[in-house]
N, C-alpha and C. Protein backbone atom coordinates (compact mmCIF):
# COMPACT_ATOMS: atom_id res chain seq x y z
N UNK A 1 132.69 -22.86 79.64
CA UNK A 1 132.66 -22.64 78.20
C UNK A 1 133.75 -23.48 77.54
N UNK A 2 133.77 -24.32 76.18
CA UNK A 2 134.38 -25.01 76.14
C UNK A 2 135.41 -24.30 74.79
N UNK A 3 136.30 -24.95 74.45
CA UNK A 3 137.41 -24.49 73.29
C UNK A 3 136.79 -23.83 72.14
N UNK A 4 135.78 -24.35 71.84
CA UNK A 4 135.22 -24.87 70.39
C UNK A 4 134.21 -23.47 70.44
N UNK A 5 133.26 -23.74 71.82
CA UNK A 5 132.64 -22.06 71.89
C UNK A 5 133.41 -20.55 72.14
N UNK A 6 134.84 -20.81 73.20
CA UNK A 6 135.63 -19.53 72.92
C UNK A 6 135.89 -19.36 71.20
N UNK A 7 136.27 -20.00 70.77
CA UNK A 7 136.88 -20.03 69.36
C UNK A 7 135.69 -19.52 68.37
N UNK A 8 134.27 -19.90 68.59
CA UNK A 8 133.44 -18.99 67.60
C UNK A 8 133.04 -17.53 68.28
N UNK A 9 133.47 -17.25 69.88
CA UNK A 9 133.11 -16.16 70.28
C UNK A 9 134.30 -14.96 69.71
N UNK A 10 135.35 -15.62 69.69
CA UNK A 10 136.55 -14.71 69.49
C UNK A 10 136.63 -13.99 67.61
N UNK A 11 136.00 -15.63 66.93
CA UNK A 11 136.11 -15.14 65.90
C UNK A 11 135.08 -14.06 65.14
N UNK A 12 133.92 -14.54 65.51
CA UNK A 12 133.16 -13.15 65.65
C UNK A 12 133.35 -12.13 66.46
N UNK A 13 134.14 -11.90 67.16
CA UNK A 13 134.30 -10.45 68.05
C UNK A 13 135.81 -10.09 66.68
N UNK A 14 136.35 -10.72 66.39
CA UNK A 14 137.30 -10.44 65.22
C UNK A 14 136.72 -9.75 64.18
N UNK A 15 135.74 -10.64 63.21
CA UNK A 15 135.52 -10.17 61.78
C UNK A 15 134.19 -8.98 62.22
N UNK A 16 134.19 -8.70 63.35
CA UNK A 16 133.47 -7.59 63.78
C UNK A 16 134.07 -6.18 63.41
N UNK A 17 135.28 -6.48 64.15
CA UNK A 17 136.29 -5.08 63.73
C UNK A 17 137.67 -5.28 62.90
N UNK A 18 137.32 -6.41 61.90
CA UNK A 18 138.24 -6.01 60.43
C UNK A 18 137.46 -6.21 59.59
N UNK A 19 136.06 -6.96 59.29
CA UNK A 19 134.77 -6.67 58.38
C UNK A 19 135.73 -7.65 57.38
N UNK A 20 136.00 -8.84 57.46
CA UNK A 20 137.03 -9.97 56.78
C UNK A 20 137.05 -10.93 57.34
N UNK A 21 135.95 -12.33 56.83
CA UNK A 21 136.13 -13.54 56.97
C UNK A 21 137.14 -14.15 56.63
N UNK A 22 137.95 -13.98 55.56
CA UNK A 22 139.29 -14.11 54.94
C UNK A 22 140.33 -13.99 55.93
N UNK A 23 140.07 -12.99 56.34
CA UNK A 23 141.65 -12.63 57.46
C UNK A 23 141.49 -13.02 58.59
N UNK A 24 140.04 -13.11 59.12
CA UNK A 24 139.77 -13.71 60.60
C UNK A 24 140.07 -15.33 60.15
N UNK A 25 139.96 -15.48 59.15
CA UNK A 25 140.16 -17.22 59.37
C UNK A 25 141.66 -17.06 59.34
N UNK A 26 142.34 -16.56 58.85
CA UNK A 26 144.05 -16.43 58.58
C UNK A 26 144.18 -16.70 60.04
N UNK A 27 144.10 -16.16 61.34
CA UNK A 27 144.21 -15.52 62.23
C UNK A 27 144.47 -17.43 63.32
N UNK A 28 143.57 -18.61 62.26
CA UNK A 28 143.98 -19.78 63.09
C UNK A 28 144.95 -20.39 62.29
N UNK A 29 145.68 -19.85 61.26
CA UNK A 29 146.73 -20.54 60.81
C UNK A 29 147.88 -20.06 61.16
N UNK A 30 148.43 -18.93 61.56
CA UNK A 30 149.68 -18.01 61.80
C UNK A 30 149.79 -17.31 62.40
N UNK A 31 150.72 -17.42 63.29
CA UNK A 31 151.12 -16.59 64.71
C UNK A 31 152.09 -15.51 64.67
N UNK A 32 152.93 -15.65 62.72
CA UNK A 32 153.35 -14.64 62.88
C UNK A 32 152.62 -13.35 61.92
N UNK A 33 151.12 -13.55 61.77
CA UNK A 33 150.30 -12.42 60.68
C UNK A 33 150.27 -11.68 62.16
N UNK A 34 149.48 -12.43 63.15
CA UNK A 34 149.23 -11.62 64.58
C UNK A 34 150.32 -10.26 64.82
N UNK A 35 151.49 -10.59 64.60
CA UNK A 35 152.45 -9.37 65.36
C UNK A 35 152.36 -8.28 64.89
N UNK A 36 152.06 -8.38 63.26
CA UNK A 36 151.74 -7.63 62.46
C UNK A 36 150.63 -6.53 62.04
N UNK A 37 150.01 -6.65 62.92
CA UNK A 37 147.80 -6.11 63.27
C UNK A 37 148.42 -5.35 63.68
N UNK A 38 147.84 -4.02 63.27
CA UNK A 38 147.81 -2.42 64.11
C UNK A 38 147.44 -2.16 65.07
N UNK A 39 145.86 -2.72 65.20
CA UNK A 39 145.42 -2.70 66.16
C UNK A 39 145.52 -3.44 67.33
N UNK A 40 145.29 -3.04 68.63
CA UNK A 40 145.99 -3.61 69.61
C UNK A 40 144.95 -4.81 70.12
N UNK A 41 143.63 -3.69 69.94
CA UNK A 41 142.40 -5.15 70.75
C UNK A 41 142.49 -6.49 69.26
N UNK A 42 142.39 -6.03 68.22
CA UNK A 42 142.35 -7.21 67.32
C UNK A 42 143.49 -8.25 67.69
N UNK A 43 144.40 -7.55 67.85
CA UNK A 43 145.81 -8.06 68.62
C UNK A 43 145.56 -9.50 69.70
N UNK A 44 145.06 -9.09 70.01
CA UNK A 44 144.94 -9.95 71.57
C UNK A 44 143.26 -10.59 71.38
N UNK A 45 142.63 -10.38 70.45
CA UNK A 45 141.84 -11.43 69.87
C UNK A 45 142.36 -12.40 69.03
N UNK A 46 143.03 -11.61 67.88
CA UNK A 46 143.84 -12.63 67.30
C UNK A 46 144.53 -13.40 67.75
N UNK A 47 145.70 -13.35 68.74
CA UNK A 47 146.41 -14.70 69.49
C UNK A 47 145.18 -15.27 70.27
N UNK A 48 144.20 -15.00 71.00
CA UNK A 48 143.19 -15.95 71.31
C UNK A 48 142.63 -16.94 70.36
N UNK A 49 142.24 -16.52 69.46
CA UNK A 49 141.94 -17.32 68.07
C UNK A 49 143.06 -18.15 67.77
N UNK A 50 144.46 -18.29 67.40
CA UNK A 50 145.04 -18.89 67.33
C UNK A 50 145.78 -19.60 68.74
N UNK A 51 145.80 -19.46 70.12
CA UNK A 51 145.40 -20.59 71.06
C UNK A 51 144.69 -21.55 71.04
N UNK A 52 143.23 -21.34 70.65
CA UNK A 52 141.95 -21.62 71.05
C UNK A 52 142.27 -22.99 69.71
N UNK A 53 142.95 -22.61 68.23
CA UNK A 53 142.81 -23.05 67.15
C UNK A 53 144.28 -24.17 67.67
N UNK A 54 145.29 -23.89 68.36
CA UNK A 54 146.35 -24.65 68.46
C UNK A 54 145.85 -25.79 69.37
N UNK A 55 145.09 -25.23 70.66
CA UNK A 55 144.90 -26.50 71.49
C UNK A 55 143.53 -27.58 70.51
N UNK A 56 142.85 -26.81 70.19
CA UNK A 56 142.56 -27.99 69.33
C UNK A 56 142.82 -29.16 68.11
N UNK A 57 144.30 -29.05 67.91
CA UNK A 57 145.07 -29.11 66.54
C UNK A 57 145.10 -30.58 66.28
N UNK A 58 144.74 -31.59 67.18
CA UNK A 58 144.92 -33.03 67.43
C UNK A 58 143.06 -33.40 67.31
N UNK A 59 142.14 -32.34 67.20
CA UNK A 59 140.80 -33.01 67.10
C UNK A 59 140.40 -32.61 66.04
N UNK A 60 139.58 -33.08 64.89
CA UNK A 60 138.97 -32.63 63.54
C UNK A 60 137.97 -31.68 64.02
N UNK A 61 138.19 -30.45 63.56
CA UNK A 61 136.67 -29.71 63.22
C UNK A 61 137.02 -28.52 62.05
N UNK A 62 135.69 -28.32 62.04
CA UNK A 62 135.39 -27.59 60.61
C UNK A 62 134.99 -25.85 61.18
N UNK A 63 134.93 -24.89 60.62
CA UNK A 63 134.91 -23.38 60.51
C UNK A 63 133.91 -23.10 59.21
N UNK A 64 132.90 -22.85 60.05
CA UNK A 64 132.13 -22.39 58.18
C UNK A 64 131.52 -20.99 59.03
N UNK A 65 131.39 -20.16 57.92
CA UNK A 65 130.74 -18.85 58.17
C UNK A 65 129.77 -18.50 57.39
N UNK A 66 128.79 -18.08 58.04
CA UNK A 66 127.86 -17.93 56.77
C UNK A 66 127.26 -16.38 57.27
N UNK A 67 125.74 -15.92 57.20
CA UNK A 67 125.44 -14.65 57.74
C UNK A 67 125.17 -14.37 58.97
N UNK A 68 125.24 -15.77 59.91
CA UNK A 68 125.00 -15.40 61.49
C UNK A 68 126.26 -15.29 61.78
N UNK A 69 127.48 -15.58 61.56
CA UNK A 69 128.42 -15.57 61.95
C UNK A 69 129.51 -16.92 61.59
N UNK A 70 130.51 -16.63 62.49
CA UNK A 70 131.27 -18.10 62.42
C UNK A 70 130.55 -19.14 63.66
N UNK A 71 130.96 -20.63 63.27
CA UNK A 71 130.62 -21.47 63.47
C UNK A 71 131.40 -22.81 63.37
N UNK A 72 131.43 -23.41 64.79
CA UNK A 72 132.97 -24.28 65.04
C UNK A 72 132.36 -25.32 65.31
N UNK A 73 132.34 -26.42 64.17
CA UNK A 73 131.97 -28.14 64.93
C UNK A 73 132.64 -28.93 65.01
N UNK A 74 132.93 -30.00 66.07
CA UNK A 74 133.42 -31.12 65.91
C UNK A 74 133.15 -31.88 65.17
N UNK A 75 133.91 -32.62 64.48
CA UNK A 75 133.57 -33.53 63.57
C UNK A 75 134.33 -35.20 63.87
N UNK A 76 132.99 -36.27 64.14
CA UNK A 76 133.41 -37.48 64.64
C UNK A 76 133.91 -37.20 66.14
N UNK A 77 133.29 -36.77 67.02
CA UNK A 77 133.51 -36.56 68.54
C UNK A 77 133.67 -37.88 68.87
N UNK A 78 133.34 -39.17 68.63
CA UNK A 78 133.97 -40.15 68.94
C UNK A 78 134.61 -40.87 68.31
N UNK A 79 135.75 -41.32 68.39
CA UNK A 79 136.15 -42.37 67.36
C UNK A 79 136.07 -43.63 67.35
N UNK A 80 136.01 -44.42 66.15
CA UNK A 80 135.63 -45.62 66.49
C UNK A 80 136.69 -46.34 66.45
N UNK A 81 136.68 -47.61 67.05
CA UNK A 81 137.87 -48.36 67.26
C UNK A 81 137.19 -49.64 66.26
């Protein structure tokens, strides 16, 4: 399974149990909102989401959500020289 598919599995298992596209996307910008979650499983989804969002931080992709869920593409998988 590759980065890009953990990262839309996690984020839908997220806005599953806080019902917030808003805050599940927060969740790949800041590592210190994470410490802050009550809950413990969102907890440890949330730092997955922001792993998953750090090791990719050097490749372009996009996050759109719509009613199936979230959805993670690369964008320009090759570059041109």
């Amino acid at each position: 399974m590759t980065v890009v598919k953990q990262l839309e599995k996690y984020l839908n298992k997220a806005v599953e149990i806080n019902d917030d596209y808003l805050v599940t996307l927060s969740y790949t910008e800041s590592s210190e909102a994470i410490l802050y979650i009550p809950n413990e499983k969102l907890k440890k989804i949330a730092a997955m989401i922001y792993l998953c969002s750090d090791f990719l931080r050097f490749v372009s992709y996009e996050i759109t959500y719509n009613a199936g869920g979230f959805e993670v593409n690369i964008i320009n998988p090759e570059t041109p020289f």
